[in-house]
Protein backbone atom coordinates (compact mmCIF):
# COMPACT_ATOMS: atom_id res chain seq x y z
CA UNK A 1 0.00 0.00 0.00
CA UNK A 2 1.24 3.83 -0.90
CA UNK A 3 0.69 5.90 1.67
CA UNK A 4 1.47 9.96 1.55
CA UNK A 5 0.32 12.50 4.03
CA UNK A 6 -0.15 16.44 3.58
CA UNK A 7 0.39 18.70 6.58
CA UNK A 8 1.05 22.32 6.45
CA UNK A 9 4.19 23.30 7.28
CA UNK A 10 3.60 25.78 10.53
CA UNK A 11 1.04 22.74 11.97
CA UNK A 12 1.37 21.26 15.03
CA UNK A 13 0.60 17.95 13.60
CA UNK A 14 4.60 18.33 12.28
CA UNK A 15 6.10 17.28 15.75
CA UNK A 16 3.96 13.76 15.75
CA UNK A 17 5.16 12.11 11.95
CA UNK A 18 7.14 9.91 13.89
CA UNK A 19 3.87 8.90 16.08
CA UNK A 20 1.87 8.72 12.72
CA UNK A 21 4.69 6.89 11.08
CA UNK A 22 4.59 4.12 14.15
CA UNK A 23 0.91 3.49 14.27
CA UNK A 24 0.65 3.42 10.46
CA UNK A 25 3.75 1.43 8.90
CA UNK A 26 2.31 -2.00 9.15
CA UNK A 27 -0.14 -0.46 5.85
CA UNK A 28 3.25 0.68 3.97
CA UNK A 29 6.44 0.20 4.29
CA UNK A 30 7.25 3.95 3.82
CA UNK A 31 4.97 6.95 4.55
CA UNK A 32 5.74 9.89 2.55
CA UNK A 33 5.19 13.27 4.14
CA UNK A 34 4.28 16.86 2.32
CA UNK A 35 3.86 20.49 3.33
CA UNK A 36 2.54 21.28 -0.32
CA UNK A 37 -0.28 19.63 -2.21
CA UNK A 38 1.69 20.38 -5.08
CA UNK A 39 4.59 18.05 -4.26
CA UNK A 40 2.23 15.07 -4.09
CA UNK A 41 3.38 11.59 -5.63
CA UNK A 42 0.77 10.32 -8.38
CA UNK A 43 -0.54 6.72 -8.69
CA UNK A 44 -0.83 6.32 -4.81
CA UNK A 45 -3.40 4.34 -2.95
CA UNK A 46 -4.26 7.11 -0.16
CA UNK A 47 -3.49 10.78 0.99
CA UNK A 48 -4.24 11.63 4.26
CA UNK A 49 -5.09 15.59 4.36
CA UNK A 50 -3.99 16.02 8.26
CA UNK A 51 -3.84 19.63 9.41
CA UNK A 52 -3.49 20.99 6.06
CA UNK A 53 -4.19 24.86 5.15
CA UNK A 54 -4.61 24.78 1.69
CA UNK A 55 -7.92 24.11 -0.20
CA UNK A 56 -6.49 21.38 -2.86
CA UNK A 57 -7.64 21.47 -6.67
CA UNK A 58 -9.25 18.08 -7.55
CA UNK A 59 -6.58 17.89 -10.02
CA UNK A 60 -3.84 17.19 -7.58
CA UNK A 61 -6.42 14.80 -5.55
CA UNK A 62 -6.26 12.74 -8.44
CA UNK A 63 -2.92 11.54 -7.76
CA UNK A 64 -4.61 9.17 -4.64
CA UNK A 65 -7.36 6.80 -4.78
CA UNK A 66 -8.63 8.25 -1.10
CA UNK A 67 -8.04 11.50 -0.49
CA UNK A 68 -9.02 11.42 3.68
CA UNK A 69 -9.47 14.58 5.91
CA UNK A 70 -9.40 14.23 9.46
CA UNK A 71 -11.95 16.77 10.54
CA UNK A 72 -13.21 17.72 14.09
CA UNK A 73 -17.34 18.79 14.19
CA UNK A 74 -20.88 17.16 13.43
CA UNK A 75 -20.64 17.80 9.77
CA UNK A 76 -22.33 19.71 7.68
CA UNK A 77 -22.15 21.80 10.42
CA UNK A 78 -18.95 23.37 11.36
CA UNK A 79 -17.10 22.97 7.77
CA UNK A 80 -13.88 25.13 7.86
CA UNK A 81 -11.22 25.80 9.80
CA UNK A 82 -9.84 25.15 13.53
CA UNK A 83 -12.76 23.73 13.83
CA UNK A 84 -12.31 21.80 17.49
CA UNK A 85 -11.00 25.30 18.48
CA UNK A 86 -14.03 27.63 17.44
CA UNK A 87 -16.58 24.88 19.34
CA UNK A 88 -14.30 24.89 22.74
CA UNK A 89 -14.14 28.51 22.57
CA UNK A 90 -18.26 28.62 22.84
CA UNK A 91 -17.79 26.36 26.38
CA UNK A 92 -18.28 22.78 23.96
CA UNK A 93 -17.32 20.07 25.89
CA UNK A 94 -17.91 17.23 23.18
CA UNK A 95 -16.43 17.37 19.80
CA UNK A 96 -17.83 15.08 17.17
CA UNK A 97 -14.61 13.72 15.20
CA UNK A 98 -15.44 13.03 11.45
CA UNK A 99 -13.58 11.01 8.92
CA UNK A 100 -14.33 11.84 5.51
CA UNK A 101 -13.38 12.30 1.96
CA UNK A 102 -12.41 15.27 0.16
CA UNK A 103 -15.04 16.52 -1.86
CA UNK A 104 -15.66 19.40 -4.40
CA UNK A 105 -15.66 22.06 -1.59
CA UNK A 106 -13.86 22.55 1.88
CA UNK A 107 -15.25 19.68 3.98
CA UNK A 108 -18.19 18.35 1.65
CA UNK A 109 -17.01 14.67 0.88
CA UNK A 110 -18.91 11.47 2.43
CA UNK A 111 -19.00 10.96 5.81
CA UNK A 112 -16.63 7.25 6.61
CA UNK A 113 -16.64 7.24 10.61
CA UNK A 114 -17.64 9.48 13.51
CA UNK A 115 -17.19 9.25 17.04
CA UNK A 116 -18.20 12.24 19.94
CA UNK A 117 -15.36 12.66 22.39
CA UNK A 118 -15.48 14.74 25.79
CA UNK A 119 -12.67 17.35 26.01
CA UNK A 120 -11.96 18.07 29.48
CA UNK A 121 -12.33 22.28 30.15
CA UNK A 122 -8.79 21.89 31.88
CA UNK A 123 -6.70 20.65 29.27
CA UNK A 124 -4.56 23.35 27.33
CA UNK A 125 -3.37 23.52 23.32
CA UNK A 126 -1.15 20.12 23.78
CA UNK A 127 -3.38 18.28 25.35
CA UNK A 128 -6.13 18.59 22.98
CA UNK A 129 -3.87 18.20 19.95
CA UNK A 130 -2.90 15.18 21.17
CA UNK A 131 -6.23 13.28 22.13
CA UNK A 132 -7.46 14.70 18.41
CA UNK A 133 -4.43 13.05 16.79
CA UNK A 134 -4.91 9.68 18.74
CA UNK A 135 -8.85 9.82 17.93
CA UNK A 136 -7.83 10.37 14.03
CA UNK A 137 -5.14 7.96 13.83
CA UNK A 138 -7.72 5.26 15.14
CA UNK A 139 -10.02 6.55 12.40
CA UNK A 140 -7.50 5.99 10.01
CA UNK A 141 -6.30 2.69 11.25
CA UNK A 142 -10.34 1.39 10.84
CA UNK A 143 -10.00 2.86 7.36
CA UNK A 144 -6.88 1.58 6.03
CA UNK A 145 -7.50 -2.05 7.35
CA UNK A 146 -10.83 -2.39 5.76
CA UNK A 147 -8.65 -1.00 2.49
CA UNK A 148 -6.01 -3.88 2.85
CA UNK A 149 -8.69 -6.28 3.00
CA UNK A 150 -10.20 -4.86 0.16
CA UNK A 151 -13.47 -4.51 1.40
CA UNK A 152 -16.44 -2.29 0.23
CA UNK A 153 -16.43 0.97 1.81
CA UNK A 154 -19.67 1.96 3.77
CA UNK A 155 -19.81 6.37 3.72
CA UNK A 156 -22.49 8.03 3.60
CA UNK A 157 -23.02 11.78 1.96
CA UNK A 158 -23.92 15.03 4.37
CA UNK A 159 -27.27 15.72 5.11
CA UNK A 160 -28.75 19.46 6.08
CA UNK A 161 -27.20 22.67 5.72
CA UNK A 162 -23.84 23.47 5.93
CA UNK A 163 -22.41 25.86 8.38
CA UNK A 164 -18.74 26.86 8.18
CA UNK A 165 -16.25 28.65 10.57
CA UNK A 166 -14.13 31.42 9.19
CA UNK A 167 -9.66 30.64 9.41
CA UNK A 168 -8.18 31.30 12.55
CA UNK A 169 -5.32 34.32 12.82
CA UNK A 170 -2.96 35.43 15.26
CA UNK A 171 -5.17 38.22 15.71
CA UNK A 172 -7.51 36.16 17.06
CA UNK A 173 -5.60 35.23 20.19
CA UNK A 174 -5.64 39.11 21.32
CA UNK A 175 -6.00 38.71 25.16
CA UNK A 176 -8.19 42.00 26.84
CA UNK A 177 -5.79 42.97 29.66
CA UNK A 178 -9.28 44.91 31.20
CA UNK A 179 -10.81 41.12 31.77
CA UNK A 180 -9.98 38.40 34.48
CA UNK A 181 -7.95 35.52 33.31
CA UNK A 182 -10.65 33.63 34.63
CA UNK A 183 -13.03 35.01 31.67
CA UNK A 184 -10.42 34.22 29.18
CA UNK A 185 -9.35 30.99 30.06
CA UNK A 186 -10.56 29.05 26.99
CA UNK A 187 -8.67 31.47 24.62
CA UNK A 188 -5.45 31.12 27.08
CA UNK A 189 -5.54 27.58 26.71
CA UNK A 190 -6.16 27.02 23.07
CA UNK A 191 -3.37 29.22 21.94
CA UNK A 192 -0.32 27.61 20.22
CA UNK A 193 2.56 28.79 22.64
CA UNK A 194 4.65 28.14 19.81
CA UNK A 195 3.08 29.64 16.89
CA UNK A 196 0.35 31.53 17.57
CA UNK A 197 0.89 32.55 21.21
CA UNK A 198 -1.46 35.35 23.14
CA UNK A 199 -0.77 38.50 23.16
CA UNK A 200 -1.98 42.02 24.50
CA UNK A 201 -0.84 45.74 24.06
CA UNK A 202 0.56 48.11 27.07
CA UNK A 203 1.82 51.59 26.62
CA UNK A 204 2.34 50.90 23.34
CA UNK A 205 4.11 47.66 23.92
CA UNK A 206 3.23 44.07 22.93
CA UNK A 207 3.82 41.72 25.09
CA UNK A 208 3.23 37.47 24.73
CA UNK A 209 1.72 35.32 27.17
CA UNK A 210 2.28 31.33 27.42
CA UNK A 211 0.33 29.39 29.65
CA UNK A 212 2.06 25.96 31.30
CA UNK A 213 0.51 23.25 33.49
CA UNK A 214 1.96 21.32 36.04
């Protein structure tokens, strides 16, 4: 089996190939990683679209015969981006983790697996990128053994009306130095401390904030 994955190059997902790469390599002997949808290998059996940025012409998502996303809401609803991050951000405490194909537009394909998982309100950025790249791996895993059997897929399309949440900046993790910490919690704790870290302005300063558990 020919396996390639895409993941943007400023991801988090970067620092866990080596996880992905463990869990998967009984399906391939080698897993080829990309940053750019344009670097893709042709004639492979599956591309796994994990934390990538880009919208991808079909023309490139030709080269696989599955093109998977890894997508966290209860699709149609919640298409987009940082999705898992815009839902715990309104107080969500259960995510709906969606494994599907990548259609004609952002987040559209059939619907292979789904699976609601709790996301405990004390767990910061790591945390939660972890337990979402365990749940997706598993979702992959399901996938790629029923593919190795050569077994008929079961997916089923999206029903209802899409919703779709707008891309993420570092704007948006802007902390209001006027509000408790309390208040702003969620957005402390679902800021990349590496890329995207908070922020706030002070006689014309700007200053970073990182927030570490023990």
């Amino acid at each position: 089996m020919k396996i390639q994955i895409l993941i943007s190059k400023n991801s988090w997902a970067n620092d866990y190939k080596d996880y992905l790469k463990i869990k998967l390599r009984k399906f391939a002997k080698k897993i080829f990683f990309f940053n750019n949808h344009q670097k893709l290998n042709k004639n492979f059996d599956v591309n796994i679209i994990f934390s990538y940025f880009n919208i991808i012409p079909n023309s490139y998502l030709s080269y696989s015969k599955y093109n998977l996303i890894c997508h966290e809401s209860d699709l149609p609803k919640g298409r987009g981006m940082s999705a898992i991050t815009w839902q715990l951000l309104k107080n969500s405490d259960k995510i709906t983790f969606s494994l599907i194909d990548a259609g004609n537009k952002i987040d559209s394909g059939n619907i292979y697996f789904q699976k609601k998982v709790k996301i405990k309100k004390t767990l910061l950025f790591d945390e939660i990128k972890f337990i979402q790249l365990k749940e997706n791996t598993l979702f992959l895993i399901k996938f790629l053994k029923v593919f190795k059997l050569k077994k008929k897929f079961l997916s089923r399309k999206q029903i209802g009306k899409p919703t779709y949440f707008p891309r993420r900046s570092y704007k948006d993790n802007k902390i209001n130095i006027n509000k408790s910490v309390k208040s702003q919690f969620n957005l402390l704790r679902l800021s990349d401390n590496n890329f995207y870290p908070n922020f706030f302005y002070y006689k014309n300063k700007k200053f970073f904030l990182k927030i570490y558990k023990k």
